[in-house]
N, C-alpha and C. Protein backbone atom coordinates (compact mmCIF):
# COMPACT_ATOMS: atom_id res chain seq x y z
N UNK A 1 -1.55 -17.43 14.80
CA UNK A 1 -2.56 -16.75 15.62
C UNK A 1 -1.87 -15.98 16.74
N UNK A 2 -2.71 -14.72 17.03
CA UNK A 2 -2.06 -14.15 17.90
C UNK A 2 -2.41 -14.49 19.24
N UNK A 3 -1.75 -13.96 20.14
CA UNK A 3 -2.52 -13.88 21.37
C UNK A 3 -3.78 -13.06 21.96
N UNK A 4 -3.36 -11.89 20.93
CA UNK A 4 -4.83 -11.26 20.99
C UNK A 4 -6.09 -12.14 20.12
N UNK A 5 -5.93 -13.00 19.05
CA UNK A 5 -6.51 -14.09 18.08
C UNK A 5 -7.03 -14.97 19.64
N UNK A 6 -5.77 -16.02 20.07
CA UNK A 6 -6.20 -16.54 20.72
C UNK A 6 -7.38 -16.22 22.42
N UNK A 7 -7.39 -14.92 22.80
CA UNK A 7 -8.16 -14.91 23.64
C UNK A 7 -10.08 -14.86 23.07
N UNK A 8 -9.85 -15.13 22.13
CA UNK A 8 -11.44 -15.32 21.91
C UNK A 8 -11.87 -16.66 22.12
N UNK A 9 -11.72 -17.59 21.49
CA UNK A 9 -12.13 -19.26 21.83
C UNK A 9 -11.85 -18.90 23.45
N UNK A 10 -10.82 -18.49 24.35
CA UNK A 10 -10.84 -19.04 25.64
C UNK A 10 -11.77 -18.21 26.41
N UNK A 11 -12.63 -16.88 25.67
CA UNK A 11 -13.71 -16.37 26.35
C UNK A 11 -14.74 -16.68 25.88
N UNK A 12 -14.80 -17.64 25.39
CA UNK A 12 -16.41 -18.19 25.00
C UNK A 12 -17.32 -18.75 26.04
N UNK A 13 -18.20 -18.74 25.67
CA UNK A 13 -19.04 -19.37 26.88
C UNK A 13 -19.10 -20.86 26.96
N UNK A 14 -18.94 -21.85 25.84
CA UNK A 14 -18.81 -23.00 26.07
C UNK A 14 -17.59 -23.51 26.66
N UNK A 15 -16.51 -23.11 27.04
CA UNK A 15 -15.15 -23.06 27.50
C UNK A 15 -15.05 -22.71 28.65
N UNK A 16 -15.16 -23.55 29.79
CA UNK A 16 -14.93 -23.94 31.41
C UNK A 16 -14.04 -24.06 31.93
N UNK A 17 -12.60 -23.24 31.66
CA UNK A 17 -11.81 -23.00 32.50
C UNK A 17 -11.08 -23.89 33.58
N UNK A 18 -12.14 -23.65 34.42
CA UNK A 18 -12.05 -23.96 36.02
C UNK A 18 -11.96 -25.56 35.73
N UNK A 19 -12.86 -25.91 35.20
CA UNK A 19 -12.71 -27.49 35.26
C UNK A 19 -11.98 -27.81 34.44
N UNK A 20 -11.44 -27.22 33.12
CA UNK A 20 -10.36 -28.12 32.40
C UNK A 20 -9.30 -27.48 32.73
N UNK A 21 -8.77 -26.32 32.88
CA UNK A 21 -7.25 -25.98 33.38
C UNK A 21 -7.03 -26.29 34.92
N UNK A 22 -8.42 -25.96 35.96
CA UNK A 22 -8.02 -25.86 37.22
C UNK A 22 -7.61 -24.36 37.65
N UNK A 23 -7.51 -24.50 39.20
CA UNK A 23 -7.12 -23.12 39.33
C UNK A 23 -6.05 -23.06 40.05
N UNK A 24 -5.33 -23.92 40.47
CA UNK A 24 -4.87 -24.01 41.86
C UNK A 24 -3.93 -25.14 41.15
N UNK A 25 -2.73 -25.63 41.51
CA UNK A 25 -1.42 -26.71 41.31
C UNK A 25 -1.68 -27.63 41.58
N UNK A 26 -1.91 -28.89 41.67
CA UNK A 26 -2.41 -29.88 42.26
C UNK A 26 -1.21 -30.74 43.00
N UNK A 27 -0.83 -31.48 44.16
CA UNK A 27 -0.13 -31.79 45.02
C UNK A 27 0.80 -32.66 44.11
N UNK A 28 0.13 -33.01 42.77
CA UNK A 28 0.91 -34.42 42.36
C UNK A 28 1.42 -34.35 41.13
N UNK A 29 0.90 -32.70 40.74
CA UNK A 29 1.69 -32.14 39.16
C UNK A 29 2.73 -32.53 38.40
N UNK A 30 2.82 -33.07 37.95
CA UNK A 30 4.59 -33.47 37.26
C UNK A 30 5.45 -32.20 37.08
N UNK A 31 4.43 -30.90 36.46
CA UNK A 31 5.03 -29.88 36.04
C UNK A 31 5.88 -29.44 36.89
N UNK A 32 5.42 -29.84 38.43
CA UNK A 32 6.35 -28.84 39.38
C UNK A 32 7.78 -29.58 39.64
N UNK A 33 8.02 -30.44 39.12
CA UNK A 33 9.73 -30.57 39.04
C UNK A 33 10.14 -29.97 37.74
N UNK A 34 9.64 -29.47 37.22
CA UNK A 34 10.45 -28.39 35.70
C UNK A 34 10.33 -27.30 36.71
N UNK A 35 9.44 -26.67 36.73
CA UNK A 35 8.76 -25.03 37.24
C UNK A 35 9.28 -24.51 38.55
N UNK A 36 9.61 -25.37 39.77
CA UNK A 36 9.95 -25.12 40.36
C UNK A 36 11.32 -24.96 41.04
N UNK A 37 11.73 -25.83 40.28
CA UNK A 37 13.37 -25.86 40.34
C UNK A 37 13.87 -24.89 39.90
N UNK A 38 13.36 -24.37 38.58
CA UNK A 38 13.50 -23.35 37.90
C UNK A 38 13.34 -21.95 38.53
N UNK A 39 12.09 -21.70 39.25
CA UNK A 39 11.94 -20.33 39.92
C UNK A 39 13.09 -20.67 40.58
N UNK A 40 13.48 -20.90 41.87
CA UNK A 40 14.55 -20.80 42.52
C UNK A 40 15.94 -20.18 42.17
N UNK A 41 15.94 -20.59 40.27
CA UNK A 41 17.08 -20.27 40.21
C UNK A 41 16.83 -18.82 39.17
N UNK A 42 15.71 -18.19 39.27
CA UNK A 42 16.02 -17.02 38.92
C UNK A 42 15.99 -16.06 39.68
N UNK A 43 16.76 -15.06 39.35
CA UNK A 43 17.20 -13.84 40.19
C UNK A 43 16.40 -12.78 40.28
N UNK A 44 15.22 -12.28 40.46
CA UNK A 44 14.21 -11.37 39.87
C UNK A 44 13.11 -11.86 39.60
N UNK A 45 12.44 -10.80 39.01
CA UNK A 45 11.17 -11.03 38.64
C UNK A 45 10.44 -11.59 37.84
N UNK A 46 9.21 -12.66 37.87
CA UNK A 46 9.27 -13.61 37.30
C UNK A 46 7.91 -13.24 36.60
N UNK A 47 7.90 -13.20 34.83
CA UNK A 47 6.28 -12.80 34.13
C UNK A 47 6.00 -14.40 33.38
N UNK A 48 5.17 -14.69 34.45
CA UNK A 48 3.64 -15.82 33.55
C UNK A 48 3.31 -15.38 32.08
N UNK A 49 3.74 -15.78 31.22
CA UNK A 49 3.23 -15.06 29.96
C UNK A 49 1.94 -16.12 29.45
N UNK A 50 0.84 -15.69 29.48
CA UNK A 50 -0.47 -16.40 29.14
C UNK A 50 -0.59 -17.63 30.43
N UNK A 51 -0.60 -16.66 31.29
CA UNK A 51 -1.07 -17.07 33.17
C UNK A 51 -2.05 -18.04 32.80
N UNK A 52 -3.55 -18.09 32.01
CA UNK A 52 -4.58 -18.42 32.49
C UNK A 52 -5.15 -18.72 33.81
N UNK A 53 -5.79 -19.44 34.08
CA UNK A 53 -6.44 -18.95 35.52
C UNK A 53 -5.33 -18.98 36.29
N UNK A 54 -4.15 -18.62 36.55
CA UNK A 54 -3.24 -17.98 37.98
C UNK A 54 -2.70 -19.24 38.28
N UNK A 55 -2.88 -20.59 38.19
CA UNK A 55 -2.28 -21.45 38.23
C UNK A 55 -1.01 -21.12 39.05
N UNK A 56 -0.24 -21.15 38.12
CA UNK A 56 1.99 -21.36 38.24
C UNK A 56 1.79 -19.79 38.82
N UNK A 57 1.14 -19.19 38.69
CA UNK A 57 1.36 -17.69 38.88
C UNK A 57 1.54 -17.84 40.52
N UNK A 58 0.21 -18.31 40.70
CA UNK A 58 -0.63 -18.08 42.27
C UNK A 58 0.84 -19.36 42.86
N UNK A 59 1.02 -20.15 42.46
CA UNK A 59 2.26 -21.05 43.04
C UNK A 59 3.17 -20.62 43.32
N UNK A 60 3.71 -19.89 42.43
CA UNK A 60 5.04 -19.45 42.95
C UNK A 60 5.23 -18.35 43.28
N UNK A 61 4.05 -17.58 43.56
CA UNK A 61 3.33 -16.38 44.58
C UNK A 61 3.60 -16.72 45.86
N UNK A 62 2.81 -17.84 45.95
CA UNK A 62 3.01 -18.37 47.61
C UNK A 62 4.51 -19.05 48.33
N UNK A 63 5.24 -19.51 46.99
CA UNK A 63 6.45 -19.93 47.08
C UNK A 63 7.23 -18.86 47.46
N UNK A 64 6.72 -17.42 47.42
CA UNK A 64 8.16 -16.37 47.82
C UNK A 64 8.67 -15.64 46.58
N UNK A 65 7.95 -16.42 45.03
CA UNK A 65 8.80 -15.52 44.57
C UNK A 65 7.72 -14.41 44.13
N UNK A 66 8.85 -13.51 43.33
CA UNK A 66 7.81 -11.85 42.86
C UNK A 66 7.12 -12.40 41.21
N UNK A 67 5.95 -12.78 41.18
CA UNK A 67 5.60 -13.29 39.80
C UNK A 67 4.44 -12.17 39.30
N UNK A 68 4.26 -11.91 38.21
CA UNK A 68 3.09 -10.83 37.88
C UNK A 68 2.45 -11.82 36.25
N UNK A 69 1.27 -12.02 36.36
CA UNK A 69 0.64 -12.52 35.32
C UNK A 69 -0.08 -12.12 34.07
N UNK A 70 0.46 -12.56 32.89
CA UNK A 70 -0.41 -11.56 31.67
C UNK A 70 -0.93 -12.49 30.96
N UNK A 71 -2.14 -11.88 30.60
CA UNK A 71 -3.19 -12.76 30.03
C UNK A 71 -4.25 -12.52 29.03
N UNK A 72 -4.54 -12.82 28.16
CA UNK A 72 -5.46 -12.20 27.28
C UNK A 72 -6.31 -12.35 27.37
N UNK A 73 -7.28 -13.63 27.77
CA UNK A 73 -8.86 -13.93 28.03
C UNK A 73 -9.10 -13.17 29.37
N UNK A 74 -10.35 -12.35 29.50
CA UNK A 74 -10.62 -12.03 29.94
C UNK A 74 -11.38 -12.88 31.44
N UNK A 75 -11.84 -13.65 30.56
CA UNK A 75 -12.29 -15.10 31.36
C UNK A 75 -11.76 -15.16 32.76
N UNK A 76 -10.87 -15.82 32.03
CA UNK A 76 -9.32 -16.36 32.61
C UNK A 76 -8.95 -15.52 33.60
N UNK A 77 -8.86 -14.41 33.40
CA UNK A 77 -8.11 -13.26 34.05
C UNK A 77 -9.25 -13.07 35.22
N UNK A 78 -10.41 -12.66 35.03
CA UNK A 78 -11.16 -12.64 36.18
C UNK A 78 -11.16 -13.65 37.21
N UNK A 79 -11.09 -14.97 36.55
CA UNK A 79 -10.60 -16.08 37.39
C UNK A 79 -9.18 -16.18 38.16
N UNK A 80 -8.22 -15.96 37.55
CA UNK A 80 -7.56 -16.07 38.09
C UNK A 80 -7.23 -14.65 39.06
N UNK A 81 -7.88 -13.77 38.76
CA UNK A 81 -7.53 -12.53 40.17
C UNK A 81 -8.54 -12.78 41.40
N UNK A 82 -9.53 -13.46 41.20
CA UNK A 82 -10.21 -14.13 42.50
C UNK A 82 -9.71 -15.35 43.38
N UNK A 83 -9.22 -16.08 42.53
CA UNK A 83 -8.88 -17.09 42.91
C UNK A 83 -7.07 -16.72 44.15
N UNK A 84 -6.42 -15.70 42.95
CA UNK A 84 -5.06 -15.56 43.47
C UNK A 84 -4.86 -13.78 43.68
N UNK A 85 -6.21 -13.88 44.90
CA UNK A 85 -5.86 -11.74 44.78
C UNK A 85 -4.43 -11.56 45.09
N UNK A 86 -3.52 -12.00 45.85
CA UNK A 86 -1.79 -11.77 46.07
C UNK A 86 -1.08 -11.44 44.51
N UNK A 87 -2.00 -12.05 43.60
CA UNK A 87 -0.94 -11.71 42.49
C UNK A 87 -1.19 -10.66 41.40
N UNK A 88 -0.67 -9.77 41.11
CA UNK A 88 -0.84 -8.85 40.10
C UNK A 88 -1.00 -9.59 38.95
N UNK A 89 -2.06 -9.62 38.31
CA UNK A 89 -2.30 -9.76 36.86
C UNK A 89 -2.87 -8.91 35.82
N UNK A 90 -2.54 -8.72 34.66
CA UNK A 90 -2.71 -8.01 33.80
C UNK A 90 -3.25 -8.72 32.53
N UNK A 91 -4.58 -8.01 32.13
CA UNK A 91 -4.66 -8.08 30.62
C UNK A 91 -4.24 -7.60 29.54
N UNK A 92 -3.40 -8.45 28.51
CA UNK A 92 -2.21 -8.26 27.16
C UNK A 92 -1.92 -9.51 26.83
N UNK A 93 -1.62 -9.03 25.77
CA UNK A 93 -0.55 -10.47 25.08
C UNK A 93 0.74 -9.77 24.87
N UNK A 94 1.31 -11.01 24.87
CA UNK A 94 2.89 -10.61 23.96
C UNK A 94 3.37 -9.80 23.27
N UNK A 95 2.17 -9.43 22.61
CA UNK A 95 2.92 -8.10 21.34
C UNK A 95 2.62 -6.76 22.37
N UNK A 96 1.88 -6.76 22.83
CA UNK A 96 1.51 -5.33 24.04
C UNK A 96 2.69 -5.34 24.62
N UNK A 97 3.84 -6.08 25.04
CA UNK A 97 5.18 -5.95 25.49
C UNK A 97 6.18 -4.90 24.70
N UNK A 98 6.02 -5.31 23.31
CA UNK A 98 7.14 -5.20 22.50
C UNK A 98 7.80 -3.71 22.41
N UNK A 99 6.67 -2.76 23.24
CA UNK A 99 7.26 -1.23 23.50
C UNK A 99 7.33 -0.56 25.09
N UNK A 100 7.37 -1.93 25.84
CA UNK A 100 7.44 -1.50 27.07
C UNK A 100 8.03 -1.12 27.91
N UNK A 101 9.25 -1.42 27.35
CA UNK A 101 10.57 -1.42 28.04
C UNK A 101 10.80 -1.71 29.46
N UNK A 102 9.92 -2.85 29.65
CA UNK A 102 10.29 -3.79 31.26
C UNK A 102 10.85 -4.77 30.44
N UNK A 103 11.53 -5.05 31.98
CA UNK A 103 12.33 -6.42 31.98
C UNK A 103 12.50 -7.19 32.59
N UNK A 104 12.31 -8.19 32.87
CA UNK A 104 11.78 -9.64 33.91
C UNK A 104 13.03 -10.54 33.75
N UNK A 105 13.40 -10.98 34.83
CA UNK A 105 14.32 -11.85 35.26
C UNK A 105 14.58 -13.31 35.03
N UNK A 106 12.53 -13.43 35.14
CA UNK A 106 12.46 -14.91 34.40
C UNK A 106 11.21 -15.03 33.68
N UNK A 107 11.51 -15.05 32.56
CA UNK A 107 10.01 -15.37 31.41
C UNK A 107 9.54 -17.24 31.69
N UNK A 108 8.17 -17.27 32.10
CA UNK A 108 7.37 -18.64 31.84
C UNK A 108 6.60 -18.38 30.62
N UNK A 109 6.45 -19.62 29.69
CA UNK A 109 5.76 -19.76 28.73
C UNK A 109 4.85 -21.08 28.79
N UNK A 110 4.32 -21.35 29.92
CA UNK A 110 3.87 -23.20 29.66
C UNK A 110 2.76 -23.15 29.14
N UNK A 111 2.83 -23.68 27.89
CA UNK A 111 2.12 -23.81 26.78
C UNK A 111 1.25 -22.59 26.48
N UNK A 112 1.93 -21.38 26.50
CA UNK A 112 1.58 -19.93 26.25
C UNK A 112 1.38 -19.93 24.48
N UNK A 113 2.48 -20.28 23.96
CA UNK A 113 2.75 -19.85 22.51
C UNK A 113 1.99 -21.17 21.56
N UNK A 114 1.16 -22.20 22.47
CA UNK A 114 0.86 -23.20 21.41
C UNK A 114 -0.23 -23.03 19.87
N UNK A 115 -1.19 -21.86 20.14
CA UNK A 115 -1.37 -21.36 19.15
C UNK A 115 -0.99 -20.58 17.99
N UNK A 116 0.20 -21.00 18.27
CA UNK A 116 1.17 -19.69 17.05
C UNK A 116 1.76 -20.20 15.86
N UNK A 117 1.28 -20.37 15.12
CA UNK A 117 1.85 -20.89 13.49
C UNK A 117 3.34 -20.45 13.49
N UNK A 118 4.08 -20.61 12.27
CA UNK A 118 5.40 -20.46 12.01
C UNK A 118 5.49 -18.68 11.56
N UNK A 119 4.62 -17.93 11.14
CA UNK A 119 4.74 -17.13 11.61
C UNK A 119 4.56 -15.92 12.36
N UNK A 120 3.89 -16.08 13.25
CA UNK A 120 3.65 -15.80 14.66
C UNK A 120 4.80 -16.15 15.56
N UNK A 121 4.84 -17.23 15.92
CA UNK A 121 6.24 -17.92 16.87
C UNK A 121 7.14 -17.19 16.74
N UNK A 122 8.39 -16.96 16.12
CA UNK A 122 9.36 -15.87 15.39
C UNK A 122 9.26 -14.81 16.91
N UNK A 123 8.54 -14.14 16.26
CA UNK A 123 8.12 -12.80 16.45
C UNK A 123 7.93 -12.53 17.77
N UNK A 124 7.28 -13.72 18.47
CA UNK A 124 6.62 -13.70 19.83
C UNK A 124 7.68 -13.80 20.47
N UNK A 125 8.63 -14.73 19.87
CA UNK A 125 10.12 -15.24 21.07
C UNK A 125 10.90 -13.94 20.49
N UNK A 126 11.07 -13.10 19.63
CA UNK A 126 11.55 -11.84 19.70
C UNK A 126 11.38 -10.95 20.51
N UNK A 127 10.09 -10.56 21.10
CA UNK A 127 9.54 -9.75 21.97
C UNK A 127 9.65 -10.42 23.40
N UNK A 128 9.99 -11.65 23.59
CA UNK A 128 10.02 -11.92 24.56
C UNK A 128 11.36 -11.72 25.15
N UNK A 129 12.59 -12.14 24.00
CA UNK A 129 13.84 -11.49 24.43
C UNK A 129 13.96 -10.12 24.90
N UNK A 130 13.44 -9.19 23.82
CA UNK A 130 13.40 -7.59 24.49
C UNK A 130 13.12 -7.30 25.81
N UNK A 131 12.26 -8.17 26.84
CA UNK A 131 11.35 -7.89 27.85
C UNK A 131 12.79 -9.18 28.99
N UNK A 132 13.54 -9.68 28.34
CA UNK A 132 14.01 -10.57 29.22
C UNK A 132 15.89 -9.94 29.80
N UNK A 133 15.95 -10.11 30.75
CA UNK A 133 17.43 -9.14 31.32
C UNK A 133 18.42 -10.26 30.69
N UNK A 134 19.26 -9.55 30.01
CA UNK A 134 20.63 -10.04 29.64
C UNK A 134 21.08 -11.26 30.73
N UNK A 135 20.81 -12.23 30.56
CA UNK A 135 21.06 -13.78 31.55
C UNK A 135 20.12 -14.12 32.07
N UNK A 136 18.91 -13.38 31.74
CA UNK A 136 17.49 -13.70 32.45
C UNK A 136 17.49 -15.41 31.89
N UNK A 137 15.92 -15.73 32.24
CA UNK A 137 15.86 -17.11 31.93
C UNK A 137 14.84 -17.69 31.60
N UNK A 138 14.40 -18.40 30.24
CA UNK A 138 12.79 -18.43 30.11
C UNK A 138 12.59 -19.99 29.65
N UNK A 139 11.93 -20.47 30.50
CA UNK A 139 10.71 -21.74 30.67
C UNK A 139 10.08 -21.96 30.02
N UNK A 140 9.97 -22.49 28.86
CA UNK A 140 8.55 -23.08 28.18
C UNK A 140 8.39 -24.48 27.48
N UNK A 141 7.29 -24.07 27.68
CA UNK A 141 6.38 -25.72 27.00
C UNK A 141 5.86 -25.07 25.99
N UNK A 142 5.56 -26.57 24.87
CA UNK A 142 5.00 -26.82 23.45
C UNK A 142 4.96 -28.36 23.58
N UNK A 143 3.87 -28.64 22.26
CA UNK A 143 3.34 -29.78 21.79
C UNK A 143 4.54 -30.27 20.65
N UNK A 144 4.89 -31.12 20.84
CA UNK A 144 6.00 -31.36 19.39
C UNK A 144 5.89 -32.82 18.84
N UNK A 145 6.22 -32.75 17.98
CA UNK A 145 6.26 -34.04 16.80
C UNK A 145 7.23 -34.09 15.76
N UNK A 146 7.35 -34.84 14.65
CA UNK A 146 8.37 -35.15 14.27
C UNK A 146 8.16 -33.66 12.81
N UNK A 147 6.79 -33.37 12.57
CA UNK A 147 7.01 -31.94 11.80
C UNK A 147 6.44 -31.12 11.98
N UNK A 148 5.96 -29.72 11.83
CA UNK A 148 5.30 -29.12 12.08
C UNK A 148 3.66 -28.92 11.26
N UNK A 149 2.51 -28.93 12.44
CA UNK A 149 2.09 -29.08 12.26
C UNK A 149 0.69 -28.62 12.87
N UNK A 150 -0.56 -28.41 12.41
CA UNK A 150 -1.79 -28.21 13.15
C UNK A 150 -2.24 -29.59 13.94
N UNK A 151 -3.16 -29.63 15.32
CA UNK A 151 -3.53 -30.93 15.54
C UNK A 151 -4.65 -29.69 16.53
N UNK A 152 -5.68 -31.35 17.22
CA UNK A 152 -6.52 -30.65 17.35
C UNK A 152 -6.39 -30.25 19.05
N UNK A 153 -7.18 -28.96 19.48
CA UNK A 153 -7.29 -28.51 21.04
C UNK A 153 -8.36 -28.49 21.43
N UNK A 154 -9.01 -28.34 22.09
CA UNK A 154 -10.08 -28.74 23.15
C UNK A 154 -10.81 -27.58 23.32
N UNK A 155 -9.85 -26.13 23.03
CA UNK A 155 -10.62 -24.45 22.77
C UNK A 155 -10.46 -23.97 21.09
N UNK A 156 -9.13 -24.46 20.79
CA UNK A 156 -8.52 -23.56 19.39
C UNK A 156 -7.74 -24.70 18.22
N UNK A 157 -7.30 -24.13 16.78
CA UNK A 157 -6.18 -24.88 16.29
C UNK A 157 -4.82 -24.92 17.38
N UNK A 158 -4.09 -25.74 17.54
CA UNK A 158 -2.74 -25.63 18.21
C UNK A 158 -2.05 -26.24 17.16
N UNK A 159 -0.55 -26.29 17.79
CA UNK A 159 0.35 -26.44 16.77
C UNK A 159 1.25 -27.66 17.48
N UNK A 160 1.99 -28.27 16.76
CA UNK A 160 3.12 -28.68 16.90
C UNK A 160 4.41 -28.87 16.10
N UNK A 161 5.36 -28.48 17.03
CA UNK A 161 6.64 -28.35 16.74
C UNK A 161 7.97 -29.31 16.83
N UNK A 162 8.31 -29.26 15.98
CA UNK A 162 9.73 -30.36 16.13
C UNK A 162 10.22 -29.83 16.97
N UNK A 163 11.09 -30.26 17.77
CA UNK A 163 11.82 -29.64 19.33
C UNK A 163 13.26 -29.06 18.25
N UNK A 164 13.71 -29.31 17.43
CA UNK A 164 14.52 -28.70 16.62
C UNK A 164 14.71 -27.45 15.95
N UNK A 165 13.09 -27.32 15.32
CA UNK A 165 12.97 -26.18 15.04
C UNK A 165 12.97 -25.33 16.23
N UNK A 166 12.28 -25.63 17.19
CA UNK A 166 11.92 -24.67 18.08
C UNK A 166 13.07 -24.25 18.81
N UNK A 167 13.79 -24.82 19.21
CA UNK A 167 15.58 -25.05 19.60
C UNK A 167 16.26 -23.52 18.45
N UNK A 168 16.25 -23.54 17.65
CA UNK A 168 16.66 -22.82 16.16
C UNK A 168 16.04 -21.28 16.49
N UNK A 169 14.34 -21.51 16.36
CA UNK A 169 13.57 -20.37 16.81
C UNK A 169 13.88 -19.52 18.02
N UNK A 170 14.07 -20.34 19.20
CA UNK A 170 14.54 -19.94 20.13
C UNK A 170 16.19 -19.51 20.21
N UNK A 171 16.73 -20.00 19.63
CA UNK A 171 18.46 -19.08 19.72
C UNK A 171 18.47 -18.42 18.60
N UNK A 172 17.17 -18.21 17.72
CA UNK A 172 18.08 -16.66 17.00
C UNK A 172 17.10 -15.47 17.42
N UNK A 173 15.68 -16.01 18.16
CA UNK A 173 15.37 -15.00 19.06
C UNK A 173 16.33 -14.02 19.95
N UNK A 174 17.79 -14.42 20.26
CA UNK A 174 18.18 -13.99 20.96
C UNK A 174 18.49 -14.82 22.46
N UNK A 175 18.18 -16.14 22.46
CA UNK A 175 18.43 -17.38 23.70
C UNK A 175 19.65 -17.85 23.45
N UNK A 176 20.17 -18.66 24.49
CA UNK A 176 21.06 -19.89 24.17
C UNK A 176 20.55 -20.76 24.90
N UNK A 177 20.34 -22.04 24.02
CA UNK A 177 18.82 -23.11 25.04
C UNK A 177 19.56 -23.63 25.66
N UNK A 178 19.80 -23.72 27.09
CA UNK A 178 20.72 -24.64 27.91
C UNK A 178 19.96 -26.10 28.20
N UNK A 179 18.99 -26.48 27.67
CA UNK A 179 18.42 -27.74 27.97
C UNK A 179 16.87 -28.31 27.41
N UNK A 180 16.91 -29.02 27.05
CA UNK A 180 15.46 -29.52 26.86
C UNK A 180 15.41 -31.20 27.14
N UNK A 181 13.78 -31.36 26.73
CA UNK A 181 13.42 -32.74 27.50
C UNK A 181 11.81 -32.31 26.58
N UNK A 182 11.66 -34.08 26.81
CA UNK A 182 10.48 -34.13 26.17
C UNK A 182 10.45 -34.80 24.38
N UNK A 183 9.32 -35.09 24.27
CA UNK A 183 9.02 -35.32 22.38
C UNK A 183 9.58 -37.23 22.86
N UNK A 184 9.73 -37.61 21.75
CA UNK A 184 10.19 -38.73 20.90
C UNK A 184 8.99 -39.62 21.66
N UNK A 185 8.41 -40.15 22.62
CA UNK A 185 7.17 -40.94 23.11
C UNK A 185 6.11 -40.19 23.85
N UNK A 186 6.31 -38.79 23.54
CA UNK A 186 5.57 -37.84 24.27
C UNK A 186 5.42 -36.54 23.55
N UNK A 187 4.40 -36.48 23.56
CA UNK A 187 4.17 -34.53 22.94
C UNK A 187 3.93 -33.74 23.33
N UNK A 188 4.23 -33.41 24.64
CA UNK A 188 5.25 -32.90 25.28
C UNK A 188 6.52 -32.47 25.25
N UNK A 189 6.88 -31.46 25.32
CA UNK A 189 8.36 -31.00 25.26
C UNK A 189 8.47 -29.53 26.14
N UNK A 190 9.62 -29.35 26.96
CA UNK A 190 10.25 -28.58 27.35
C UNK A 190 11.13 -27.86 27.08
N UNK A 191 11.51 -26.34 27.37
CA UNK A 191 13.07 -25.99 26.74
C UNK A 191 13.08 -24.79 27.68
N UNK A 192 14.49 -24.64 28.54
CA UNK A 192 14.56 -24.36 29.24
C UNK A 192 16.18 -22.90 28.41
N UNK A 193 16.26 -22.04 28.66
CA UNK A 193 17.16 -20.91 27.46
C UNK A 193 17.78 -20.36 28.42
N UNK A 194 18.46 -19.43 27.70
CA UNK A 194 19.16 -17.89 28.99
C UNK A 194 19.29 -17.18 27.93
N UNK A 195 18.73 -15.72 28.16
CA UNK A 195 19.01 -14.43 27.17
C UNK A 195 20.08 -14.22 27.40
N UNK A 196 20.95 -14.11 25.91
CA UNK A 196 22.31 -13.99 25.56
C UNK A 196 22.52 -12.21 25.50
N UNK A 197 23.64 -12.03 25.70
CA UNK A 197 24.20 -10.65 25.47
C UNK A 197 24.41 -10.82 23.73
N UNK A 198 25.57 -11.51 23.45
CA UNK A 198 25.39 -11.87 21.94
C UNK A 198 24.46 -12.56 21.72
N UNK A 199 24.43 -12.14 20.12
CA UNK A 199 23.21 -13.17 19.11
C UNK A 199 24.08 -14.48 18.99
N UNK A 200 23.21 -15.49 18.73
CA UNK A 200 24.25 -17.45 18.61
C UNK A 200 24.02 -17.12 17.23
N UNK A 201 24.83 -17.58 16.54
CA UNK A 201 25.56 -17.29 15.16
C UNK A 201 25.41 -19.44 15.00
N UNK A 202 24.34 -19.04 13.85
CA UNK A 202 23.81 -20.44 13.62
C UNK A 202 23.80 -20.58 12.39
């Protein structure tokens, strides 16, 4: 599914946003020891890829750094530009990148790509390299398990991924994954990359 696929379930009308994503970081997030450690250490400009309501966007807005948010539900997007007017957000998905020729310093993905079958995914972390500066640095979350697989979401189908494959997916996108965390008692997983000048020869 695409991201243009996925912004329909999240503009439906039975789908409340505000109360199941939130709008705002909450003081006691776990996320913000991945996310934030992380902004710090990128050099530039930082793109939310599938922001939803402004969340991480509007955070590390106020944190100082330069973040700009893209988003496909429209929903979402209205929400989150009220909620976080400081932050530029934009409606697109991922593939609306792939001829843009910007380039961002640090790509976020937290749990951006979880609707994307095996082949969708590919493609998406392709375009995301194009858009990312040679040592840039990109953040993301996925659901993972021991194979790949559909399970169920609360708006859409989602997916999950072996942290292996996705490891694989991600360095011939054009990454070299300097780290991950997450999976084996949790489905949850992290993976933290750097856009390579060379391709990793796998």
């Amino acid at each position: 599914m695409s991201n243009h696929d996925a912004s329909h379930p999240y503009d439906a009308q039975t789908f409340d946003p505000e109360t199941l994503l939130g709008t705002v970081v909450a003081a006691g997030d776990p996320d913000k020891t991945l996310i934030e450690p992380w902004a710090g250490t990128v050099n530039g400009r930082i793109l939310d890829v599938g922001s939803g309501t402004g969340r991480w966007a509007g955070r590390l807005t106020a944190l100082g750094y330069d973040v700009e948010g893209l988003e496909p539900a429209e929903r979402m997007l209205d929400l989150a530009r009220q909620t976080h007017p400081s932050v530029p957000f934009r409606r697109g998905s991922i593939e609306d990148l792939a001829d843009s020729g910007e380039k961002w310093a640090g790509i976020l993905a937290w749990y951006a790509l979880i609707h994307m079958g095996p082949e969708e995914l590919p493609e998406a972390l392709a375009t995301l390299r194009t858009i990312t500066k040679d040592n840039g640095s990109l953040l993301m979350s996925f659901f993972t398990g021991p194979r790949m697989e559909t399970m169920e979401h609360p708006v859409d189908t989602a997916y999950r991924w072996p942290l292996p494959d996705v490891t694989l997916a991600v360095e011939r996108a054009g990454f070299e994954v300097a780290g991950t965390s997450g999976g084996q008692d949790s489905p949850h997983a992290y993976l933290l990359a750097r856009a390579t000048v060379e391709p990793i020869s796998r």
